[in-house]
N, C-alpha and C. Protein backbone atom coordinates (compact mmCIF):
# COMPACT_ATOMS: atom_id res chain seq x y z
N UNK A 1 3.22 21.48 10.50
CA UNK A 1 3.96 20.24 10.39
C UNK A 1 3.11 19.15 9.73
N UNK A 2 1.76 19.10 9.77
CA UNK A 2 0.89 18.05 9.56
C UNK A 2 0.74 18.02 7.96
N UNK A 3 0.72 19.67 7.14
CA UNK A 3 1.35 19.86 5.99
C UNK A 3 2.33 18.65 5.32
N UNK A 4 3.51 19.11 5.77
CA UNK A 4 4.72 17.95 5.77
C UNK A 4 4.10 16.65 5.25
N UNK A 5 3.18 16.14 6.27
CA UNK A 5 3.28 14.60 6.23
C UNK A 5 2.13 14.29 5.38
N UNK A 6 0.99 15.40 4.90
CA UNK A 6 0.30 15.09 4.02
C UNK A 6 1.25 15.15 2.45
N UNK A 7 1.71 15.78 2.54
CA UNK A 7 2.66 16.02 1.10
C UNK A 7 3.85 14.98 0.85
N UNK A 8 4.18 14.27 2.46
CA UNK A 8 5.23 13.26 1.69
C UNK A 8 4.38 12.14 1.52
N UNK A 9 3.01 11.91 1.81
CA UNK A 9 1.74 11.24 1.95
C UNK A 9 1.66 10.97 0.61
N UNK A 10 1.39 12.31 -0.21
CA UNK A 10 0.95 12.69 -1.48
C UNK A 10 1.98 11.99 -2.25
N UNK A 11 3.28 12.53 -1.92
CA UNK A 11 4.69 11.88 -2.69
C UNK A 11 4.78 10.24 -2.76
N UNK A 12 4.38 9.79 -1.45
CA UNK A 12 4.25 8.07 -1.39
C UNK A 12 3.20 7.70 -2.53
N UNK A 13 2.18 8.14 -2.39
CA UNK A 13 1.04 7.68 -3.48
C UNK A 13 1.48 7.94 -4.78
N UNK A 14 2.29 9.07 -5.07
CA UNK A 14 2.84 9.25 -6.55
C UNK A 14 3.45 7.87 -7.11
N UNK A 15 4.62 7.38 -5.90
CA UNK A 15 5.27 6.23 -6.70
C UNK A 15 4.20 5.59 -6.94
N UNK A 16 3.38 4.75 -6.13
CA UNK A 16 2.89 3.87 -6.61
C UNK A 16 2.55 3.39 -7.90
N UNK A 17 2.15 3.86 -8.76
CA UNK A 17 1.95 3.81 -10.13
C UNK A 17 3.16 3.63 -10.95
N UNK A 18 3.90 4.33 -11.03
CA UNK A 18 5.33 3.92 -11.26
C UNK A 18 5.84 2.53 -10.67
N UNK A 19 5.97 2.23 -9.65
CA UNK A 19 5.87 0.72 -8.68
C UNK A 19 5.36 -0.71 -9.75
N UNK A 20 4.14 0.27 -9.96
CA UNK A 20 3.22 -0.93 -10.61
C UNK A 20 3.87 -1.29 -11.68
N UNK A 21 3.92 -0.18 -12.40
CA UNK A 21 4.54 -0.54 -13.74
C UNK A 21 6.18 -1.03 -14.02
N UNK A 22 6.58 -0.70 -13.49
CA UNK A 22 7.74 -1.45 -13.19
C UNK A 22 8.28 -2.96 -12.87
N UNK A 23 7.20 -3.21 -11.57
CA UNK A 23 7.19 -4.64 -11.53
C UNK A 23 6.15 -5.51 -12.41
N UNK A 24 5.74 -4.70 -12.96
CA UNK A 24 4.66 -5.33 -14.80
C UNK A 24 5.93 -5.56 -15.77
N UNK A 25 6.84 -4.70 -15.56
CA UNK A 25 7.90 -5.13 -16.72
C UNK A 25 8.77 -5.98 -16.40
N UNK A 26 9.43 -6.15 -14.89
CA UNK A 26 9.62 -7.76 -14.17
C UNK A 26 8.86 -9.04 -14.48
N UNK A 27 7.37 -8.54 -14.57
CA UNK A 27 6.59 -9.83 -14.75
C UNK A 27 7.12 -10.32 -15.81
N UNK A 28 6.59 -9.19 -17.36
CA UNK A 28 6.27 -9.88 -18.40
C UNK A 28 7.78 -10.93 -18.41
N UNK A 29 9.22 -9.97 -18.02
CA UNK A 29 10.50 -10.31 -18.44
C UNK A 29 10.86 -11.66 -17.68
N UNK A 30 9.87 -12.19 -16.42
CA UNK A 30 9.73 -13.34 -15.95
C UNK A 30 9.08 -14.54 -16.08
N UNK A 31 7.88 -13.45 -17.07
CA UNK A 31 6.41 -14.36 -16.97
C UNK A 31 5.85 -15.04 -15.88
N UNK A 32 6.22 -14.26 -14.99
CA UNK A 32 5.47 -14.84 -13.86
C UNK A 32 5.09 -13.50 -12.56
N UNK A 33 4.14 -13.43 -12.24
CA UNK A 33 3.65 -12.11 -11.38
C UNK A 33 4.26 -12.53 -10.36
N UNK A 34 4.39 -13.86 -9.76
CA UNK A 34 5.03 -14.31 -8.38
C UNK A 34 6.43 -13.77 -8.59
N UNK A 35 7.08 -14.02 -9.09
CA UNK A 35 8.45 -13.84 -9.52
C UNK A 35 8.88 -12.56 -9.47
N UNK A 36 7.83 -11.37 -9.91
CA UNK A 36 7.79 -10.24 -10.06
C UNK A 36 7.94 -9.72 -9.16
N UNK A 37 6.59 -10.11 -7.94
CA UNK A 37 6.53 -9.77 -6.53
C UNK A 37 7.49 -9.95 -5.55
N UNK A 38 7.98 -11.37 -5.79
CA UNK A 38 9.25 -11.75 -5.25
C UNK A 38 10.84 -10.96 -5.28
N UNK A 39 11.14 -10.41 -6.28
CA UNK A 39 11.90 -10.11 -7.05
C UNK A 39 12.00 -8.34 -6.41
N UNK A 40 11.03 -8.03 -6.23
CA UNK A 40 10.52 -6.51 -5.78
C UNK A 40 10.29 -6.64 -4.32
N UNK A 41 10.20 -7.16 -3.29
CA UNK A 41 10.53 -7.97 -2.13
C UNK A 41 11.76 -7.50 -1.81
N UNK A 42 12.35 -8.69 -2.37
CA UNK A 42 14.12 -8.67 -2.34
C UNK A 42 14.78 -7.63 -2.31
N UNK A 43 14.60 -7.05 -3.70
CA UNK A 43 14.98 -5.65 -3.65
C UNK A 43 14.71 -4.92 -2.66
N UNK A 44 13.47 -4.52 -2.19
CA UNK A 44 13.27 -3.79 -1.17
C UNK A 44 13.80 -4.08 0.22
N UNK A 45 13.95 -4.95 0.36
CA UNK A 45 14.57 -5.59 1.27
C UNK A 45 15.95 -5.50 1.65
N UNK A 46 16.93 -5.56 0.32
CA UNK A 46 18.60 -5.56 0.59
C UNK A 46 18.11 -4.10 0.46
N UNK A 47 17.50 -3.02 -0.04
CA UNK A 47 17.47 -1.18 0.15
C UNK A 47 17.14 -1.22 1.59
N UNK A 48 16.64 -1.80 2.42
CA UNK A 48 16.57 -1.20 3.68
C UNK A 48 17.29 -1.73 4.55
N UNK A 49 17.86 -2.72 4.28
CA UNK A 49 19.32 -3.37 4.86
C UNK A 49 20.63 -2.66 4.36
N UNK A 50 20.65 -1.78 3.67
CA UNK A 50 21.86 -0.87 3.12
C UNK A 50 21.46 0.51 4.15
N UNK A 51 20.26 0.21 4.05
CA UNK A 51 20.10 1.88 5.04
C UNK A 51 20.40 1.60 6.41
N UNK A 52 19.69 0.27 6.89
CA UNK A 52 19.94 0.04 8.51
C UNK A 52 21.34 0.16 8.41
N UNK A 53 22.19 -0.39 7.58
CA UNK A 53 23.09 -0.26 7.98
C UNK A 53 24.23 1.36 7.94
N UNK A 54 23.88 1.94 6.87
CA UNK A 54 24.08 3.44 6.64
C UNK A 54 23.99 4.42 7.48
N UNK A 55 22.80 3.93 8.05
CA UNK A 55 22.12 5.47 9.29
C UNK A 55 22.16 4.50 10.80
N UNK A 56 23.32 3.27 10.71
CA UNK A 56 23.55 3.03 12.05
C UNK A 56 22.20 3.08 12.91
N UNK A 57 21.30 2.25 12.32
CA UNK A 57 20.08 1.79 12.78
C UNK A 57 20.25 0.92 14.33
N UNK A 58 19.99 1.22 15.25
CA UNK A 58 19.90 -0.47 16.05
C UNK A 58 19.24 -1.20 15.98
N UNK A 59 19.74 -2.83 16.11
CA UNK A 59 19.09 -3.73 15.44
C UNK A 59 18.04 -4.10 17.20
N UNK A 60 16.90 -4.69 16.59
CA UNK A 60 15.80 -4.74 17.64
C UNK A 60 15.77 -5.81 18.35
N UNK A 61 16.11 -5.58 19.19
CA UNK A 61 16.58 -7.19 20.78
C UNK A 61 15.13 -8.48 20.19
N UNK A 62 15.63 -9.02 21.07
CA UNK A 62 14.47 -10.12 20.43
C UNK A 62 13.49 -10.28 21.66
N UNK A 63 14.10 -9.83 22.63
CA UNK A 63 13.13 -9.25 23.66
C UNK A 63 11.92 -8.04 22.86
N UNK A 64 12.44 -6.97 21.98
CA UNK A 64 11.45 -5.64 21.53
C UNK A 64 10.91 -6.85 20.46
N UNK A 65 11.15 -7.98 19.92
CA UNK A 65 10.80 -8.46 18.70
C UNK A 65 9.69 -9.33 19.27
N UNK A 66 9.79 -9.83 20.63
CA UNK A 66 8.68 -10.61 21.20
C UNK A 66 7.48 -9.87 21.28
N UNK A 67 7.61 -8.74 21.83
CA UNK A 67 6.12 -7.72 21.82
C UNK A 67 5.68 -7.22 20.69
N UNK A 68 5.86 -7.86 19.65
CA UNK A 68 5.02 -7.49 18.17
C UNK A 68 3.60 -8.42 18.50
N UNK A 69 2.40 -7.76 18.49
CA UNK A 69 1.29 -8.48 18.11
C UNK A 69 1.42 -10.21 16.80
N UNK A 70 1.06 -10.90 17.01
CA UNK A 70 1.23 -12.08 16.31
C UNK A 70 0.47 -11.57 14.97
N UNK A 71 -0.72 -11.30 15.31
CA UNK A 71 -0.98 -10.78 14.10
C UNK A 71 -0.48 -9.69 13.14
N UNK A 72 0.57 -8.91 13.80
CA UNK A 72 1.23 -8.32 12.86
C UNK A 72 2.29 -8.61 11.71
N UNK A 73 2.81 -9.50 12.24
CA UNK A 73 3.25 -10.41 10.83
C UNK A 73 2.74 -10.49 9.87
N UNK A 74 1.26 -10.45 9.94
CA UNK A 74 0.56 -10.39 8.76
C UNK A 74 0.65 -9.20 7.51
N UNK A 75 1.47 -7.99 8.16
CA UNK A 75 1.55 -6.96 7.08
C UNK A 75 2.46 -7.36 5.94
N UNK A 76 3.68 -8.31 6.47
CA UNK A 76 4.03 -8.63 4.59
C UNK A 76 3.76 -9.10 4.17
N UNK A 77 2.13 -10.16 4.43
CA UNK A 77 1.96 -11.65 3.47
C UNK A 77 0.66 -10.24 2.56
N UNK A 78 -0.12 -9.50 3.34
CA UNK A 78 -0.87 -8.52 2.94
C UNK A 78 0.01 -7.61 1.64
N UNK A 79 1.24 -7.21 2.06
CA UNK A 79 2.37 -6.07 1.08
C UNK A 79 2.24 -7.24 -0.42
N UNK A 80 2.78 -8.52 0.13
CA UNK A 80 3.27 -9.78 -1.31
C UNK A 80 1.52 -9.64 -2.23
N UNK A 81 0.76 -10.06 -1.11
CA UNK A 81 -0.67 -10.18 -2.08
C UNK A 81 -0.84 -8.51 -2.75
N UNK A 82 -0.47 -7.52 -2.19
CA UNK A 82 -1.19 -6.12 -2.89
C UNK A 82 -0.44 -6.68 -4.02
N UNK A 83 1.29 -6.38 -4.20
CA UNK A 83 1.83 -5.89 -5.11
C UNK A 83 1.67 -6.76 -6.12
N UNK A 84 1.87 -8.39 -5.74
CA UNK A 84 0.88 -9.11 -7.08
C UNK A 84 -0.06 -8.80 -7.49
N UNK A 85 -1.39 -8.70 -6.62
CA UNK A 85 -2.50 -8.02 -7.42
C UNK A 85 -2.44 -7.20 -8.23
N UNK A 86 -1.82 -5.88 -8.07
CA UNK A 86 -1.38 -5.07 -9.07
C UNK A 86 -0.74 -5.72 -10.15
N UNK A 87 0.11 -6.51 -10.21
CA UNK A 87 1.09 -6.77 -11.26
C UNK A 87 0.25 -7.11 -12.28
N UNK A 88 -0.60 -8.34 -11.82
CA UNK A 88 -1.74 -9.09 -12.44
C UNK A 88 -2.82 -8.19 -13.38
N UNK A 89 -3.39 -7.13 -12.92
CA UNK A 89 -4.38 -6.45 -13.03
C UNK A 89 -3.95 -5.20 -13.46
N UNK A 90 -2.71 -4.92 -13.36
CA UNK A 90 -1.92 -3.35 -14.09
C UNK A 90 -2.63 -3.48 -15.38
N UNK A 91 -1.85 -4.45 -16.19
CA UNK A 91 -2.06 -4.31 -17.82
C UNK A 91 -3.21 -4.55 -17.88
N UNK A 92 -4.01 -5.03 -17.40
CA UNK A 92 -5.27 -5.20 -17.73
C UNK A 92 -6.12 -4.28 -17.93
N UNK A 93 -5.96 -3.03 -16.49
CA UNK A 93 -7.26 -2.15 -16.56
C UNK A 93 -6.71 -0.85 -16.44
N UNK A 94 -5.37 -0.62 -16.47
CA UNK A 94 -4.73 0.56 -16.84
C UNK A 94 -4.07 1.22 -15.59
N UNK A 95 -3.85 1.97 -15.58
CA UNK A 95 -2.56 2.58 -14.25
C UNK A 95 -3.68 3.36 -13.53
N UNK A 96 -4.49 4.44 -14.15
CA UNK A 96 -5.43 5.10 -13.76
C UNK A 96 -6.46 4.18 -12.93
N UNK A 97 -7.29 3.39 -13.72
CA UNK A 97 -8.28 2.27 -13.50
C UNK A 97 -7.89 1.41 -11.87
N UNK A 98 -6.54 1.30 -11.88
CA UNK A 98 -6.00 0.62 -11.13
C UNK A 98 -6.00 1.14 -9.98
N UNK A 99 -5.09 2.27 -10.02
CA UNK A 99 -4.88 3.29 -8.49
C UNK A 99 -6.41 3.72 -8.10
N UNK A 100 -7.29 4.12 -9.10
CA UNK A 100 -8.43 4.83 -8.37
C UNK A 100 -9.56 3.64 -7.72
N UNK A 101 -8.96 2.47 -8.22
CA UNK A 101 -10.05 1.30 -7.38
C UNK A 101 -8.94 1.22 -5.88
N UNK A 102 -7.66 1.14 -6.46
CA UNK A 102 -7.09 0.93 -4.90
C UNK A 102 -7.21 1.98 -3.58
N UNK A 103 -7.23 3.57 -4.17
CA UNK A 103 -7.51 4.39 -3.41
C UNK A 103 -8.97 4.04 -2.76
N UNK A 104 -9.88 3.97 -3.81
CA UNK A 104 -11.25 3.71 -2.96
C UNK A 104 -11.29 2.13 -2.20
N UNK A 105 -10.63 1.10 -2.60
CA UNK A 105 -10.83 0.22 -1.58
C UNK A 105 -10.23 0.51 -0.42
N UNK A 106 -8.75 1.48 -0.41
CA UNK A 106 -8.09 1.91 0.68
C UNK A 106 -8.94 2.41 1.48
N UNK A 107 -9.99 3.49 0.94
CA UNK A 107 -10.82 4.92 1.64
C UNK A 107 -12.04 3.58 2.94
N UNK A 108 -12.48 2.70 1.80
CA UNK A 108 -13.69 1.40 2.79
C UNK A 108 -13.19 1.35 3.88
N UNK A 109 -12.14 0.62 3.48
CA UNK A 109 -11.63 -0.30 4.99
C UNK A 109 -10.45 0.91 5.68
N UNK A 110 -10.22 2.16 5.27
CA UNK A 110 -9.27 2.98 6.47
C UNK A 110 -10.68 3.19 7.48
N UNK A 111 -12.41 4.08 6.18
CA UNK A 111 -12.95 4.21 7.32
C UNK A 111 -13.62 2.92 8.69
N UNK A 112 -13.69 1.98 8.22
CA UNK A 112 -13.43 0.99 8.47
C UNK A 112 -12.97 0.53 10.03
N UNK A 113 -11.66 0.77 9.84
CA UNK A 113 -10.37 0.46 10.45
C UNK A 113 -10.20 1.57 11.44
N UNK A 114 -10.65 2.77 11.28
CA UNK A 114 -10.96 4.14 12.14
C UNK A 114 -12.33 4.00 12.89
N UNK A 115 -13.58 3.72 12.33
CA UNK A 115 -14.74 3.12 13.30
C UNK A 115 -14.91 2.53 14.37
N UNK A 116 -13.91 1.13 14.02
CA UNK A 116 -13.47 0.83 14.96
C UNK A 116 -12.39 0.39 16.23
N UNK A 117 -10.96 1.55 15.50
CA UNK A 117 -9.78 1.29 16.04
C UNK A 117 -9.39 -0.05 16.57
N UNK A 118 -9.28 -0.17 14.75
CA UNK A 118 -8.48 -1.70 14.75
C UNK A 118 -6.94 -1.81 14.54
N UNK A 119 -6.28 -2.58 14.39
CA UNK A 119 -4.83 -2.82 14.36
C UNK A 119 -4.19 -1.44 14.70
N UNK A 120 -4.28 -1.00 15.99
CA UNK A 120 -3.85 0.33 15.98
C UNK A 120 -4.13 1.54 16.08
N UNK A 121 -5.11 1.85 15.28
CA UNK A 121 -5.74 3.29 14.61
C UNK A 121 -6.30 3.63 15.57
N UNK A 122 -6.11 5.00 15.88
CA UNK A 122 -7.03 5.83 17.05
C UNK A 122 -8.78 5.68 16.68
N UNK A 123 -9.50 5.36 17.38
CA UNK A 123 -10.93 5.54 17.07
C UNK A 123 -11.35 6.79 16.44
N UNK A 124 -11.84 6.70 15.60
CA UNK A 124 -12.39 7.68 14.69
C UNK A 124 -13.85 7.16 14.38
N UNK A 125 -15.13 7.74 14.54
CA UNK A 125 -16.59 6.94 14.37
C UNK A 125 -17.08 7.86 12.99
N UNK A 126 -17.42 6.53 12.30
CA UNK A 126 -18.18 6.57 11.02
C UNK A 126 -19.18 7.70 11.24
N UNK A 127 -19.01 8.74 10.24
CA UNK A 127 -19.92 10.46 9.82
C UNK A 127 -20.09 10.49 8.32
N UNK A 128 -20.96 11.38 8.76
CA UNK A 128 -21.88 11.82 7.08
C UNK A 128 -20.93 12.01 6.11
N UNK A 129 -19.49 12.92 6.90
CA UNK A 129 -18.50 13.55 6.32
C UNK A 129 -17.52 12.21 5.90
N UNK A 130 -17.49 11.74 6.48
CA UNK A 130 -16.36 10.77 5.56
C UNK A 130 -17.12 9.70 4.55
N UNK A 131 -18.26 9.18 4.73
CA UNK A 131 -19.11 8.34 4.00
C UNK A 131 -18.83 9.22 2.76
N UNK A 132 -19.50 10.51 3.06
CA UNK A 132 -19.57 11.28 1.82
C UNK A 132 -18.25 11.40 0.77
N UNK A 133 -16.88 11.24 1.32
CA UNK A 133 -15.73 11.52 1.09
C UNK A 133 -15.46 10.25 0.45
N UNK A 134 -15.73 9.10 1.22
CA UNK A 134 -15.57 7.90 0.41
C UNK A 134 -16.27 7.55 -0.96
N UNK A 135 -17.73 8.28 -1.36
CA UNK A 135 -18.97 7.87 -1.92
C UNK A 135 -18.09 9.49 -3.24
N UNK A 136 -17.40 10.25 -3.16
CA UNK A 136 -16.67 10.95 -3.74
C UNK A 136 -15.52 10.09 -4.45
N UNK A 137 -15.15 9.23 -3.72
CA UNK A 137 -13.86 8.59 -4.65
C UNK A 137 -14.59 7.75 -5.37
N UNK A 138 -14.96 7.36 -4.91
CA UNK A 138 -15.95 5.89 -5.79
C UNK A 138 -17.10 6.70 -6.91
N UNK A 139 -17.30 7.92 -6.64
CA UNK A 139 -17.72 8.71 -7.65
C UNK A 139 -16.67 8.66 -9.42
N UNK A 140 -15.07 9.37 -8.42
CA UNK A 140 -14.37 9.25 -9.16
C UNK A 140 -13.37 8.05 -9.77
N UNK A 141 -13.83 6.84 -9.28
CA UNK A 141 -13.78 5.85 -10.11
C UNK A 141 -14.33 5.66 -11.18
N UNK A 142 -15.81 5.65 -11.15
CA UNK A 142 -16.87 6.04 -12.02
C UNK A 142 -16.51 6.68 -12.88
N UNK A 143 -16.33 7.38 -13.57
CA UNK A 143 -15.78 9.02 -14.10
C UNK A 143 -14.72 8.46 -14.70
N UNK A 144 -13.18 7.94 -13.89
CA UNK A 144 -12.07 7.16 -15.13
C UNK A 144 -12.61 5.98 -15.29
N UNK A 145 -13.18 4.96 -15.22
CA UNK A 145 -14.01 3.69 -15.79
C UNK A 145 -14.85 4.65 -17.15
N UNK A 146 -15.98 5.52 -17.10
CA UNK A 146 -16.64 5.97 -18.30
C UNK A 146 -15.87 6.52 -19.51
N UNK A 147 -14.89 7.27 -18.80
CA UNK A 147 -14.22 8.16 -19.31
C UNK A 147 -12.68 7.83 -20.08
C-alpha cells in the first residue's frame, strides 16, 4: 500500500512543473506574479468547492474549526508565497533549475521538520543516511546548474 502513496507522491511532484508554467503564462498575461498567484488561488479554491460539494463532503462545525492550531493558518500565506516565488523565478532559471532547488530546499527543512517533530511530523532523528540523501540532491542540483 505504501507503494500507492509513493507513486501518487511521484504523480503530485509531476504537476508541479506544469503548475509553474502555467501560472508564468497568467503572470506574463497579467503582468503581475501577485495576480497570477491570486488568480491560481481562486481557481483552486472554487475546484475544491465543486468537489465538497460533489462527494457530499461535511462541512466542519466551528466547534472541529476551533481546534486547528493557530499556527496552522499559516499553511496558505506559506502555499501564496511558494507559488509566487515560482512564478517570479520560473522564467528566470528554468523549470529544471527551479524544481531541483525546490526539491532540495524541501529535502533541508522535511529533514529538519522530522529531527525534530515539528508541526506534526512523527520524530524522525537526523542520520548519516538522510544527510547523505539530502547532500545527493543538492549534488543533483549541481549537475542541472553545470549542465
Amino acid at each position: 500500500m505504501q507503494y500507492i502513496y509513493m507513486l501518487v507522491a511521484l504523480l503530485g511532484g509531476a504537476v508541479l512543473p506544469t503548475q509553474v508554467g502555467l501560472n508564468t503564462l497568467v503572470a506574463k498575461a497579467t503582468s503581475s506574479p501577485i495576480w497570477a498567484s491570486g488568480i491560481s488561488f481562486f481557481v483552486g479554491t472554487m475546484a475544491m468547492f465543486v468537489y465538497f460539494i460533489a462527494s457530499r463532503q461535511p462541512w466542519p462545525t466551528t466547534q472541529v474549526i476551533s481546534t486547528i492550531p493557530h499556527y496552522a493558518w499559516v499553511a496558505g500565506v506559506l502555499g501564496a508565497i511558494y507559488v509566487t516565488i515560482t512564478i517570479v523565478v520560473a522564467p528566470k532559471i528554468g523549470a529544471a533549475m527551479l524544481i531541483s532547488l525546490v526539491v532540495a530546499g524541501q529535502m533541508v527543512a522535511a529533514i529538519a521538520l522530522d529531527h525534530y517533530g515539528l508541526v506534526g511530523f512523527t520524530q524522525h532523528p537526523i542520520n548519516w543516511e538522510r544527510v547523505t540523501g539530502a547532500i545527493m540532491i543538492i549534488g543533483g542540483v549541481v549537475l542541472i546548474r553545470k549542465f
